[in-house]
N, C-alpha and C. Protein backbone atom coordinates (compact mmCIF):
# COMPACT_ATOMS: atom_id res chain seq x y z
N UNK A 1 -60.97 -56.77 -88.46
CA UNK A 1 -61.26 -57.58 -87.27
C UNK A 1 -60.49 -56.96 -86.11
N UNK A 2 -61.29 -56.95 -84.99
CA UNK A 2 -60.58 -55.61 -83.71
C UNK A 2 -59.74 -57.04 -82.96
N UNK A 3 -58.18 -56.57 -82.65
CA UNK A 3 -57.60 -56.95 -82.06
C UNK A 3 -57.65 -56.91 -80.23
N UNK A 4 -57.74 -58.13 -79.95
CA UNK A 4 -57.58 -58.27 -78.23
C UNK A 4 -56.27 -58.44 -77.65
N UNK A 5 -56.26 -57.45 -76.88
CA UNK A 5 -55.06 -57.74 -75.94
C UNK A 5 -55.29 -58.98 -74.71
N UNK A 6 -54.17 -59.62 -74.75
CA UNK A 6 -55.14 -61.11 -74.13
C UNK A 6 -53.89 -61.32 -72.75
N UNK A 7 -52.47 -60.10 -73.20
CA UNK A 7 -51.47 -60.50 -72.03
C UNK A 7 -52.02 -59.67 -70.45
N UNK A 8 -51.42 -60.28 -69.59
CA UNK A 8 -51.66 -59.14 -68.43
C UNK A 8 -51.31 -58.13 -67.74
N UNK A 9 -51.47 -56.86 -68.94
CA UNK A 9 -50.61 -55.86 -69.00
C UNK A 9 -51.26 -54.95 -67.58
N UNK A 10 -52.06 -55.46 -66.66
CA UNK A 10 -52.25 -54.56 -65.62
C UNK A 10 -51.17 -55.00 -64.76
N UNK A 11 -51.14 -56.04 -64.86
CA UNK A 11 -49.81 -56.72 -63.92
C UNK A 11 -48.35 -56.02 -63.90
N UNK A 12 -48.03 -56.09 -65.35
CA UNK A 12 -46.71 -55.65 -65.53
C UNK A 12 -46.85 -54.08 -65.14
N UNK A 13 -48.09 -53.33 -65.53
CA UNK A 13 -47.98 -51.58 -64.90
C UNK A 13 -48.08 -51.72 -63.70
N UNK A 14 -48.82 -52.25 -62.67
CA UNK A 14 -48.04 -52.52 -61.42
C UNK A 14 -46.51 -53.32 -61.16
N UNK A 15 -46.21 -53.56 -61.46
CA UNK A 15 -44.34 -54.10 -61.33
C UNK A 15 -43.65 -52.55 -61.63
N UNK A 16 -44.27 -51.69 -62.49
CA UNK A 16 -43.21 -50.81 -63.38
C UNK A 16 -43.26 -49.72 -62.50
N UNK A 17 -44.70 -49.77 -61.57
CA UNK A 17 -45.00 -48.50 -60.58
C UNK A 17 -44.45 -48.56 -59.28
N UNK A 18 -44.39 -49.77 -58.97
CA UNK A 18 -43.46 -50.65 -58.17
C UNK A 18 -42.06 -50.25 -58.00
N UNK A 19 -41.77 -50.59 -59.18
CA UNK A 19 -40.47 -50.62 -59.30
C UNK A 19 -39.85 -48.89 -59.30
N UNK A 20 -40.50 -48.05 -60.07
CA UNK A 20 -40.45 -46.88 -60.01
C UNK A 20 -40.53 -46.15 -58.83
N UNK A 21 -41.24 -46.89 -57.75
CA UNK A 21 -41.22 -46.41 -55.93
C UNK A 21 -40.19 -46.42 -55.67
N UNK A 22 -39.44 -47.80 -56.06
CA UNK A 22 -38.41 -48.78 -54.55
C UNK A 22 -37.27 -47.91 -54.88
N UNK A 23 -37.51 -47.33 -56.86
CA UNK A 23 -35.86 -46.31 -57.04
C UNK A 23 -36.11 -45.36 -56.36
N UNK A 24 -37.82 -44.38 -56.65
CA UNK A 24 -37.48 -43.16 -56.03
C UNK A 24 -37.56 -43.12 -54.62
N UNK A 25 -37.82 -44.33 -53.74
CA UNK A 25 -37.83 -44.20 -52.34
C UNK A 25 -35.83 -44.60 -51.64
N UNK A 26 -35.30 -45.43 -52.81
CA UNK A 26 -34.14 -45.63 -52.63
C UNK A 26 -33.18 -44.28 -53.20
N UNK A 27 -33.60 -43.30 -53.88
CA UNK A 27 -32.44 -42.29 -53.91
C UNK A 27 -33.10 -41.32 -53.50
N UNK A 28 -34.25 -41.37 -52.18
CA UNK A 28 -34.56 -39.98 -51.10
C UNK A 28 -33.76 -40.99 -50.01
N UNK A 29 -33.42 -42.42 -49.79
CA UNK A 29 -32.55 -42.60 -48.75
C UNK A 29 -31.09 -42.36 -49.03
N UNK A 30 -30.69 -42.25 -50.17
CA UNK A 30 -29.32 -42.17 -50.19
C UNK A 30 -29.08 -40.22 -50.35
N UNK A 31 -30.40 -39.90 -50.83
CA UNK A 31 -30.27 -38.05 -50.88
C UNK A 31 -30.24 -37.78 -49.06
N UNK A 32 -30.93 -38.63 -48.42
CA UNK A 32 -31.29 -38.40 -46.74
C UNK A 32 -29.79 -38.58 -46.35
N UNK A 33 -29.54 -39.86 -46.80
CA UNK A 33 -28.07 -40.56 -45.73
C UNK A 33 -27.15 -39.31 -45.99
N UNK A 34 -26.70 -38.75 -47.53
CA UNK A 34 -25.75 -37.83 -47.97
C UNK A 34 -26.06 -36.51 -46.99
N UNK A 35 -27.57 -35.84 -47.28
CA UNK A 35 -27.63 -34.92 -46.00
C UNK A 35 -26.69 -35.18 -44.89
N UNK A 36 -27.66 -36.30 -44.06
CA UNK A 36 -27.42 -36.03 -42.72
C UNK A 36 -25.78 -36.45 -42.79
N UNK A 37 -25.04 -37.04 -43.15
CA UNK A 37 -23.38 -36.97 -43.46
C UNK A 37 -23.02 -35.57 -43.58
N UNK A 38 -23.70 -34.90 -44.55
CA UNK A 38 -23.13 -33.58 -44.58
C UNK A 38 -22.91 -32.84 -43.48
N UNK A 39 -24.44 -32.97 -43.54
CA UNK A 39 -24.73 -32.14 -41.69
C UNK A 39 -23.73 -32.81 -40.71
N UNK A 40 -23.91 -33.63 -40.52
CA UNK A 40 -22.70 -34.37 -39.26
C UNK A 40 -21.46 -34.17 -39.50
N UNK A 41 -20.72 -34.10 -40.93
CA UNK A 41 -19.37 -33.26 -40.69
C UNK A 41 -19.52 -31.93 -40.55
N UNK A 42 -20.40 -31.57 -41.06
CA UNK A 42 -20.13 -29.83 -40.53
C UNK A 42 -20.73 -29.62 -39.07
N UNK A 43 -21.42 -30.82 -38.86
CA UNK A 43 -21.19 -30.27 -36.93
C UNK A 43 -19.76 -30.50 -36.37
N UNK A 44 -18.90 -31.63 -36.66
CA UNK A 44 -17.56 -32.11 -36.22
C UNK A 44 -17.27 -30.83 -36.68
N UNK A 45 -17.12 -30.35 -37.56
CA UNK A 45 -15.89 -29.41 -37.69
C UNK A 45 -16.20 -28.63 -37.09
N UNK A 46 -17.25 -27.56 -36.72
CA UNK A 46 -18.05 -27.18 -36.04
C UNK A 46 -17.39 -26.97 -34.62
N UNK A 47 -17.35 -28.25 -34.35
CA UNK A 47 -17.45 -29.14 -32.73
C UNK A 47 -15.92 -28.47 -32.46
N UNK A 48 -15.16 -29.11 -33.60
CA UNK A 48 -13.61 -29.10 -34.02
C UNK A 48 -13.12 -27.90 -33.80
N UNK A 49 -13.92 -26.79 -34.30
CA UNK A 49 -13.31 -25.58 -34.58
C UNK A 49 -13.33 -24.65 -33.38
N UNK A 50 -14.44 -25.07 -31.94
CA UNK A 50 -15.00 -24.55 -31.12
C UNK A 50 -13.88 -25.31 -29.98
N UNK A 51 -13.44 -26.34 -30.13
CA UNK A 51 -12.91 -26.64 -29.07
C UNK A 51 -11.26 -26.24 -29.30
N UNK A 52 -11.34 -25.98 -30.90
CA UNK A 52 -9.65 -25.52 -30.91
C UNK A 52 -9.69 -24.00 -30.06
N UNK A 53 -10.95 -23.68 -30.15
CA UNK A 53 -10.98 -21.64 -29.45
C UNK A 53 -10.91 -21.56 -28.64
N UNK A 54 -11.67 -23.05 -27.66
CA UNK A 54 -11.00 -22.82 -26.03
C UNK A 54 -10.03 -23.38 -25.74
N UNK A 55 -9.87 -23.89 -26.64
CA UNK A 55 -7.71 -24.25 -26.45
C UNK A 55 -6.91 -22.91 -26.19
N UNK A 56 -7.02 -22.81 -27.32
CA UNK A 56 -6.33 -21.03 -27.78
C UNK A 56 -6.92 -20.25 -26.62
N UNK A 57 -8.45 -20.34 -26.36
CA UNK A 57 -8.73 -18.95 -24.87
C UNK A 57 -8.13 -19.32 -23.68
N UNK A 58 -8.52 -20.79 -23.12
CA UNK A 58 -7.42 -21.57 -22.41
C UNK A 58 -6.01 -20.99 -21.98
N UNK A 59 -5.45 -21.23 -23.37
CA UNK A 59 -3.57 -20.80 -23.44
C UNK A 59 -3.66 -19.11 -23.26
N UNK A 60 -4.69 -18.30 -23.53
CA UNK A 60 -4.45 -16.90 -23.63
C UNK A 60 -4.66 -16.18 -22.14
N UNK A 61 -5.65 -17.38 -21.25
CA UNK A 61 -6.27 -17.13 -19.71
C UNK A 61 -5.00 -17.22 -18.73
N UNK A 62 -4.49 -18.16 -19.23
CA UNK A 62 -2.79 -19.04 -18.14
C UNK A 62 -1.89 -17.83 -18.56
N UNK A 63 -1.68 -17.35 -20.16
CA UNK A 63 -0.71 -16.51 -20.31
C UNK A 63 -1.19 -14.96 -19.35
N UNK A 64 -2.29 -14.82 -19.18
CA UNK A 64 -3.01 -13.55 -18.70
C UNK A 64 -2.96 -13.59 -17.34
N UNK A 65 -2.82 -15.05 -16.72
CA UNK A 65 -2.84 -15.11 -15.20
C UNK A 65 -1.45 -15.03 -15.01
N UNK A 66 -0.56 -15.38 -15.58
CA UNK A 66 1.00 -15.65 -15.06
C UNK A 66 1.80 -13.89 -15.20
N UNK A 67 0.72 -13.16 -16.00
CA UNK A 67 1.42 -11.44 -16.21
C UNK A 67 0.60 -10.84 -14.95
N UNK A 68 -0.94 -11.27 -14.81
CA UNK A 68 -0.99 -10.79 -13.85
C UNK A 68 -0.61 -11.12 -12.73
N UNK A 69 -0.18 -11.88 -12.45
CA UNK A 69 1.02 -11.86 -11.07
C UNK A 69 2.22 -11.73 -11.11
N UNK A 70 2.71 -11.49 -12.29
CA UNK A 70 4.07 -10.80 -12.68
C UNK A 70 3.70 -8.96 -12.17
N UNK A 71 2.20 -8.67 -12.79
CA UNK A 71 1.80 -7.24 -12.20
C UNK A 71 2.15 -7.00 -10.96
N UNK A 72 1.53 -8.30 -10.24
CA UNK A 72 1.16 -7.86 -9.13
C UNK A 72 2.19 -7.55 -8.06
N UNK A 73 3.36 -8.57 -8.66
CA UNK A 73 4.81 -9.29 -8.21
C UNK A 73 5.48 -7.42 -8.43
N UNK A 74 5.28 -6.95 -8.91
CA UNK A 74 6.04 -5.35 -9.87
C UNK A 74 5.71 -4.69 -8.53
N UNK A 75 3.75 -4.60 -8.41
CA UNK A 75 3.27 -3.75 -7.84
C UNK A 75 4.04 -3.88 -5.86
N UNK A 76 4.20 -5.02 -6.36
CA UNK A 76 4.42 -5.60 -4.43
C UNK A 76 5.97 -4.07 -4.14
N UNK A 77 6.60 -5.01 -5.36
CA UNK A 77 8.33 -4.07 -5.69
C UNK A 77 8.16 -2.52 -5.50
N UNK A 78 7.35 -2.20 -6.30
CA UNK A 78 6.81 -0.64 -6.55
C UNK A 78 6.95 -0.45 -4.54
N UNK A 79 5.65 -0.73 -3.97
CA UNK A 79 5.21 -0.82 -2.76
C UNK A 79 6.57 -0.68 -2.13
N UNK A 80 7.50 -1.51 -1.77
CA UNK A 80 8.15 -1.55 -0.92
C UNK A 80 9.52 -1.12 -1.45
N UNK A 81 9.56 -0.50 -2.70
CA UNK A 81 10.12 0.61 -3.07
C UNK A 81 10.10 2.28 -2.62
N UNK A 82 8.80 2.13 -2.94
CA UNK A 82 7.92 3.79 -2.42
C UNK A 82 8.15 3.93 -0.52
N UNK A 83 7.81 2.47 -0.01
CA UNK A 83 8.12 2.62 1.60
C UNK A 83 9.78 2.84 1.96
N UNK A 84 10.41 2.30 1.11
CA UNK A 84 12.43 2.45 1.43
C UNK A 84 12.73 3.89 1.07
N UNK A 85 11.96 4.20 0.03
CA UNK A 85 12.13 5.65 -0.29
C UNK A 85 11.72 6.82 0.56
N UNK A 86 10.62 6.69 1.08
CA UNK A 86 10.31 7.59 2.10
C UNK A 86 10.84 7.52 3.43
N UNK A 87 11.66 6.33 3.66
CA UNK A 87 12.21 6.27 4.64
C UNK A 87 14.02 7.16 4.58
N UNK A 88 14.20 6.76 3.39
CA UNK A 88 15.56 7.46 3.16
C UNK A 88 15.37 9.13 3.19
N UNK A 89 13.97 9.64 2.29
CA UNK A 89 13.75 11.16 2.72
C UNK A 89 13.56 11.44 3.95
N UNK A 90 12.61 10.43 4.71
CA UNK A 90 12.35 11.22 6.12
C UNK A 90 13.54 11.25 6.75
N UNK A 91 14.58 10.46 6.73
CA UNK A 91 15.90 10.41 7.48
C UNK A 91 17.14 11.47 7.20
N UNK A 92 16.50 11.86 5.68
CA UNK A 92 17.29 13.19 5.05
C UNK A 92 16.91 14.38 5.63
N UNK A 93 14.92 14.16 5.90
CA UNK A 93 14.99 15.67 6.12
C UNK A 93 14.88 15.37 7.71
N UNK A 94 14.99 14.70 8.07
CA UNK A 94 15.44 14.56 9.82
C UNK A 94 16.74 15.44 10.40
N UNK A 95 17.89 15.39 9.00
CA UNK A 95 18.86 15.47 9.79
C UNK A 95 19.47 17.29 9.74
N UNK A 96 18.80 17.85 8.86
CA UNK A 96 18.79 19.41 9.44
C UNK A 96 18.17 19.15 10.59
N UNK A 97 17.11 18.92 10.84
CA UNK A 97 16.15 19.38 12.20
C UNK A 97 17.33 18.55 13.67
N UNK A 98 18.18 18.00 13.21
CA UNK A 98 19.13 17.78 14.66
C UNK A 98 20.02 18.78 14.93
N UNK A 99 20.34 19.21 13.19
CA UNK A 99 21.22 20.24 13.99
C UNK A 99 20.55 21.36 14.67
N UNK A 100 19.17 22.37 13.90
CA UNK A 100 19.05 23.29 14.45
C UNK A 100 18.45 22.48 15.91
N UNK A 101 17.88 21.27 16.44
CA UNK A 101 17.18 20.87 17.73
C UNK A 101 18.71 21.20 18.51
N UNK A 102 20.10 20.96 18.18
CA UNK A 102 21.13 20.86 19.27
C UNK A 102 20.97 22.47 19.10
N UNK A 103 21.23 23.24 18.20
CA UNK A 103 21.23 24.67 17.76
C UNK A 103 20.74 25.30 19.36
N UNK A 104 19.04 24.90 19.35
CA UNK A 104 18.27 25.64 20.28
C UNK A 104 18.67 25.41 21.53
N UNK A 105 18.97 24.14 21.62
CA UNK A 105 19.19 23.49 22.79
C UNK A 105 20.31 24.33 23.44
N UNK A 106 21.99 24.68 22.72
CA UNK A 106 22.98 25.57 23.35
C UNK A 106 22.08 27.02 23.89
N UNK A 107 20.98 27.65 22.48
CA UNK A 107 20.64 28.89 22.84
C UNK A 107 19.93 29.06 23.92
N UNK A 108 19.24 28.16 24.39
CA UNK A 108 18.16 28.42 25.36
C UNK A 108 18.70 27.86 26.43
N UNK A 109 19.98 27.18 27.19
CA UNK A 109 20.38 27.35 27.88
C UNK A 109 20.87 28.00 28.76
N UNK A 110 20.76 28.76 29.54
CA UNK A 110 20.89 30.01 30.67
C UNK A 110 22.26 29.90 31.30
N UNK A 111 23.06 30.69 31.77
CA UNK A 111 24.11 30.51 32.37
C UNK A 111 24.04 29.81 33.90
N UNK A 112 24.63 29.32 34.44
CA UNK A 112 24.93 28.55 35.82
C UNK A 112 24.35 27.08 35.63
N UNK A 113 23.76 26.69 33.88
CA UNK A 113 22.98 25.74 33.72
C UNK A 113 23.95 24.83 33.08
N UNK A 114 24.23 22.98 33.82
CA UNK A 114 24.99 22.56 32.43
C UNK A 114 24.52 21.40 32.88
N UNK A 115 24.35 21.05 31.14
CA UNK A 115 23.50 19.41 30.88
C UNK A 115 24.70 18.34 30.96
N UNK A 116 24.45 17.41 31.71
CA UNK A 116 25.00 16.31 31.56
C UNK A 116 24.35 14.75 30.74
N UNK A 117 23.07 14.95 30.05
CA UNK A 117 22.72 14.03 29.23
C UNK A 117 21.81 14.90 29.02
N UNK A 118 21.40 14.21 27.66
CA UNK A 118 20.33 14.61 26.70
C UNK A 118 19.89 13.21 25.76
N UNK A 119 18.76 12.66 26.28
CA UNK A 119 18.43 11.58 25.21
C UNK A 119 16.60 11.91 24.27
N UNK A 120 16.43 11.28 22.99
CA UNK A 120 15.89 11.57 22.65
C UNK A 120 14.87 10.31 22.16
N UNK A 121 13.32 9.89 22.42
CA UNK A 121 12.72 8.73 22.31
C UNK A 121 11.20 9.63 21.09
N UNK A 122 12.00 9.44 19.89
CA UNK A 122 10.39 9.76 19.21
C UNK A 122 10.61 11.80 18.52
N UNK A 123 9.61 12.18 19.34
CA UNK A 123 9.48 13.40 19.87
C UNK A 123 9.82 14.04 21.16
N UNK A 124 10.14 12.93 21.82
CA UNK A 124 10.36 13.27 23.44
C UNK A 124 11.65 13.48 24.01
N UNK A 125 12.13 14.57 24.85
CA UNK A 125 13.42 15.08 24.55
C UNK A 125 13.17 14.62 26.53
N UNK A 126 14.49 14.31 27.16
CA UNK A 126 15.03 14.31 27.98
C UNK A 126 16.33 14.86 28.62
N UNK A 127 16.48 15.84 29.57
CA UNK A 127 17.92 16.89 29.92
C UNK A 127 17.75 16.28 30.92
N UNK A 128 19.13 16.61 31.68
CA UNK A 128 19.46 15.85 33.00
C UNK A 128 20.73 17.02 33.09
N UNK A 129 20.95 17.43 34.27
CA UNK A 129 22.09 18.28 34.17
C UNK A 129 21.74 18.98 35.66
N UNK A 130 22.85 20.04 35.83
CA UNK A 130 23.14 20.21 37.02
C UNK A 130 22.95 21.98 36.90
N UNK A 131 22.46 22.47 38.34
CA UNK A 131 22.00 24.16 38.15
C UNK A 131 22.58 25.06 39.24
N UNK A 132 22.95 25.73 39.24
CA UNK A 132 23.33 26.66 40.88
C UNK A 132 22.13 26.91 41.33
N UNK A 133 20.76 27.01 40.34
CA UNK A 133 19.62 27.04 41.80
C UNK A 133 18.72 26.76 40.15
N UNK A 134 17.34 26.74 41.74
CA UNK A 134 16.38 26.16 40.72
C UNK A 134 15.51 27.64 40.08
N UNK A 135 16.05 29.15 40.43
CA UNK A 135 15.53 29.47 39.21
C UNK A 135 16.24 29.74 37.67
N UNK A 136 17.10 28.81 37.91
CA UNK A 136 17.70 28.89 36.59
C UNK A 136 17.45 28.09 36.08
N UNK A 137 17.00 26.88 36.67
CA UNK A 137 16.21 26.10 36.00
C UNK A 137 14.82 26.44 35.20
N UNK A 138 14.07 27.03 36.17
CA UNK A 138 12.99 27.73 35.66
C UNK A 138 13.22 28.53 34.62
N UNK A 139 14.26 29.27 34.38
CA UNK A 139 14.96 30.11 33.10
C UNK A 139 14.66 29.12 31.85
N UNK A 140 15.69 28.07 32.16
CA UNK A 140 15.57 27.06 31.20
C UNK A 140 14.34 26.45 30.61
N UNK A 141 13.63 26.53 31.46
CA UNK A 141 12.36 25.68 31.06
C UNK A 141 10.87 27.05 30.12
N UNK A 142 11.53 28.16 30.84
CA UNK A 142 10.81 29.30 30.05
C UNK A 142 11.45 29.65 28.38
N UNK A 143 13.09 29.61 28.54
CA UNK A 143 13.63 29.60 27.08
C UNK A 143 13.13 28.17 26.24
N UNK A 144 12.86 27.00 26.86
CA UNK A 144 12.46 26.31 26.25
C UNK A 144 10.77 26.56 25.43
N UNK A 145 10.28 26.54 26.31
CA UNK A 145 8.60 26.96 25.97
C UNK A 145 8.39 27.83 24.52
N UNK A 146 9.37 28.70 24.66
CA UNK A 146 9.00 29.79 23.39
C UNK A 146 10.35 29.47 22.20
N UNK A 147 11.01 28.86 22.62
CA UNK A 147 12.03 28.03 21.43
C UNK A 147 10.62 27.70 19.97
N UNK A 148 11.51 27.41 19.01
CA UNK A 148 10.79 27.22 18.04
C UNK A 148 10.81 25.46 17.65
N UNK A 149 11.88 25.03 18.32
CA UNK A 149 11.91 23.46 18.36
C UNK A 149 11.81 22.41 19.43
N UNK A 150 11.08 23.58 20.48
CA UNK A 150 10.81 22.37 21.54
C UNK A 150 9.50 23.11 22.14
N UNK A 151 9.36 22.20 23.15
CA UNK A 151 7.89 22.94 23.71
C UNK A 151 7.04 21.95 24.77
N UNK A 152 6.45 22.23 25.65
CA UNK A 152 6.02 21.81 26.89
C UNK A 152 6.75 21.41 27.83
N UNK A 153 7.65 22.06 28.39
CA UNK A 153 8.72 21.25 29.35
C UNK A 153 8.32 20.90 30.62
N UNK A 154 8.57 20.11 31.49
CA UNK A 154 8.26 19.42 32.22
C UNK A 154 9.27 19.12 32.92
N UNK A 155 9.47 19.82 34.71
CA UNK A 155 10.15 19.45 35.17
C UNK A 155 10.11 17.90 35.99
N UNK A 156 10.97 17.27 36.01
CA UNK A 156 10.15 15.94 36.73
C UNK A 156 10.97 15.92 38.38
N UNK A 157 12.27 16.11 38.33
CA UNK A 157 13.01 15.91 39.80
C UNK A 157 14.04 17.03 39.56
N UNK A 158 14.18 17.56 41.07
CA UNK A 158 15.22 18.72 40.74
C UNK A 158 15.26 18.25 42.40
N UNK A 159 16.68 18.40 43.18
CA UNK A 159 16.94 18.37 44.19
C UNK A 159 18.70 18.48 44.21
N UNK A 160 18.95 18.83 45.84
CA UNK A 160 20.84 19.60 46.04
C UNK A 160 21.36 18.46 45.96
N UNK A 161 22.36 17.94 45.50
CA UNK A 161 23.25 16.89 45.63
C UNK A 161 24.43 17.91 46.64
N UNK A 162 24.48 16.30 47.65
CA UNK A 162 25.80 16.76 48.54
C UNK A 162 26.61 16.96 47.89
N UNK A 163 27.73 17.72 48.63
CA UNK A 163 28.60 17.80 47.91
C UNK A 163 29.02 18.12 46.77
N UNK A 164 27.98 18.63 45.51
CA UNK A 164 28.24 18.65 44.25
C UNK A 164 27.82 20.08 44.30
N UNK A 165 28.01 20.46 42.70
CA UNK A 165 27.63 22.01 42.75
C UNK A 165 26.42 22.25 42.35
N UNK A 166 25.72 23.27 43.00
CA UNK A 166 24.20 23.61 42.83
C UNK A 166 23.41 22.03 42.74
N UNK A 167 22.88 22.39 42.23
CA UNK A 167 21.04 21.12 42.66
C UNK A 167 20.73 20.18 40.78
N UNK A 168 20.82 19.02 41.23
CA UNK A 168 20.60 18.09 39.79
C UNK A 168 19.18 17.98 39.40
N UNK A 169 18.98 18.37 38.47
CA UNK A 169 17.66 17.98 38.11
C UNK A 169 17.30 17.16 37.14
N UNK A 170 15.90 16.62 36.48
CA UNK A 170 15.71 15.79 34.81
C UNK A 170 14.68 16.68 34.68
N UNK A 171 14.49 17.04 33.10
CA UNK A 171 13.53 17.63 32.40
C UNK A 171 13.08 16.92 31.29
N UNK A 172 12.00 17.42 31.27
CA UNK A 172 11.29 16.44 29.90
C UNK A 172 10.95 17.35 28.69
N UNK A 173 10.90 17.56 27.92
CA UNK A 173 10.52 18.97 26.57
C UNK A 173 9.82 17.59 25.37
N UNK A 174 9.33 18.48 24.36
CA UNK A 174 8.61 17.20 23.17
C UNK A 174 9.40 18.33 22.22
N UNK A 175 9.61 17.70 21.03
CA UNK A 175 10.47 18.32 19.95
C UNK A 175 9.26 18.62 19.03
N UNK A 176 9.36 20.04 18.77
CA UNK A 176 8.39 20.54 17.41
C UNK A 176 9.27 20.93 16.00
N UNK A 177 8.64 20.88 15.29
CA UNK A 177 9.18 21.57 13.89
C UNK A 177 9.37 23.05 14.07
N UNK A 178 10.50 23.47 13.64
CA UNK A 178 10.75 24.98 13.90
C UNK A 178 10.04 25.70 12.67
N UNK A 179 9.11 26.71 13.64
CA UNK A 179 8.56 27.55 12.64
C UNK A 179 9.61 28.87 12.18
N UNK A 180 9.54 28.38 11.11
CA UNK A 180 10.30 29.79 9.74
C UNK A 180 9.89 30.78 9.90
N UNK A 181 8.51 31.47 10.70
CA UNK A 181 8.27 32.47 10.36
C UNK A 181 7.91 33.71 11.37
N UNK A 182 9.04 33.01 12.86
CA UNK A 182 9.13 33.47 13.54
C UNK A 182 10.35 34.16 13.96
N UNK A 183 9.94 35.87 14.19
CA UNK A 183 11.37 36.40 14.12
C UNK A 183 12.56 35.94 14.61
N UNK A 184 12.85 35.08 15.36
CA UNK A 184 13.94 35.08 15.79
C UNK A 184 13.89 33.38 16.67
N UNK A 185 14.89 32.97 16.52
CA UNK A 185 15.33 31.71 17.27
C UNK A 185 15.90 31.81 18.48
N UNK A 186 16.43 32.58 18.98
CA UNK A 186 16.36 32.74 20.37
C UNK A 186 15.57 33.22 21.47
N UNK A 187 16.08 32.49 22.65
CA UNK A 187 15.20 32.32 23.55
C UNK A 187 14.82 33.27 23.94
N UNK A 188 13.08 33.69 24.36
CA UNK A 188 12.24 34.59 24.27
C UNK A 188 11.17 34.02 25.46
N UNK A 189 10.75 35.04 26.20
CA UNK A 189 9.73 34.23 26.76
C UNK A 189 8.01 34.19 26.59
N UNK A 190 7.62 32.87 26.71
CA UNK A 190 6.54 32.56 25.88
C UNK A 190 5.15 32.56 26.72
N UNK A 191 4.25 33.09 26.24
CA UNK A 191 2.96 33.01 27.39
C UNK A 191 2.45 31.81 27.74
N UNK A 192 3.08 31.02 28.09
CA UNK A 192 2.66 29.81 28.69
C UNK A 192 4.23 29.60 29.37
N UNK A 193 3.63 29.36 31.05
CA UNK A 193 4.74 29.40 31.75
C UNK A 193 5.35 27.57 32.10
N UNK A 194 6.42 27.32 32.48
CA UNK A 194 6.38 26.00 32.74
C UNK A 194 6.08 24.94 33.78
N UNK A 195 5.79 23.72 33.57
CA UNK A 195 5.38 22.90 34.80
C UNK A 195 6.36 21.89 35.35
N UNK A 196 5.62 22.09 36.79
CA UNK A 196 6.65 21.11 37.76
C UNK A 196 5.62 20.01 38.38
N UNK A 197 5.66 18.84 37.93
CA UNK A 197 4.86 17.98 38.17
C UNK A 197 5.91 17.23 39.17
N UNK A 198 7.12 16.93 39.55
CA UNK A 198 7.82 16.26 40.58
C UNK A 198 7.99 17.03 42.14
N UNK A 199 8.68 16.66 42.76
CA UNK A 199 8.59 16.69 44.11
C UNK A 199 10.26 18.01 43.42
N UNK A 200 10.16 19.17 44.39
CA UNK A 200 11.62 19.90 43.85
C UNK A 200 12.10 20.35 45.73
N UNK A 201 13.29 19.83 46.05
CA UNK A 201 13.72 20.08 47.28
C UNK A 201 15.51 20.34 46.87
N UNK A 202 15.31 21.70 47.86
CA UNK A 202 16.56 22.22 47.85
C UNK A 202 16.61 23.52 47.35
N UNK A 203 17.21 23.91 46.34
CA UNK A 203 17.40 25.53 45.62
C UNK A 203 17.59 25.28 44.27
């Protein structure tokens, strides 16, 4: 005799298919939640690890700015080192060139000629002194011309003082570098003769 199934076993295979969803839909949310946790700490650390680098580049930018103006602070020193220094040579090698400038100055002086000042502004030489006449002045101003440490002279005033001896004059000369490679340092006369741009009365 064939047996009937009489319970309602379609019922219960829906409950079991059911039920078999709600697990496997409940451990793709807890496989999802675990992901995205994962993922979200490894962005923090991520996040974490990126902001410790501009900490550290930060601290390495301030340490890099404070040397370079320690550089720059050196370079300033350097600078106004190199300017004190060239000032101490130019003043070194200044001071041969006074002696041979007084040097020329006795040689190219002419007899009946005597200076009573001599000042000096730069390159620019100033005589003042007294002459028994004015072509000894002119002497002077020709030994000057071909001197090796002076050059363009320029008479400016020459006239007789009463009473005094011979005629006072001022001259003007510019100071050159003495050339080395001219035979001789004394006074010589030079093809260029000298000028009298002042008023000259007397002898």
């Amino acid at each position: 005799m064939p047996r009937i199934n009489l319970l309602p076993w379609r019922e219960a295979q829906r409950k079991e298919r059911k039920l078999r969803f709600v697990v496997a839909l409940g451990a793709a949310a807890v496989c999802a939640f675990a992901v995205t946790g994962a993922v979200y700490l490894l962005y923090n650390e991520m996040i974490d690890e990126q902001v410790a680098r501009n900490e550290l580049l930060k601290q390495q930018i301030k340490i890099l700015d404070r040397q370079i103006e320690e550089i720059n602070d050196l370079e300033q020193t350097k600078r106004q080192f190199i300017a004190r220094m060239q000032i101490i040579e130019k003043l070194q090698g200044s001071r041969p060139e006074i002696v041979h400038l007084f040097d020329q100055i006795v040689k190219t002086l002419p007899d009946g000629v005597y200076l009573t000042g001599v000042t000096q502004s730069g390159d620019h030489l100033k005589f003042t002194g007294v002459a028994q006449s004015s072509t000894r002045v002119s002497t002077f101003m020709r030994n000057i011309d071909s001197s090796q440490w002076m050059k363009n002279p320029t008479l400016e005033v020459i006239q007789s003082a009463p009473g005094a001896f011979g005629s006072s004059f001022t001259l003007d000369a510019q100071e050159t570098a003495g050339d080395t490679d001219t035979a001789a340092d004394g006074p010589m006369q030079g093809p260029k003769g000298p000028r009298i741009v002042a008023n000259a009365r007397g002898r």
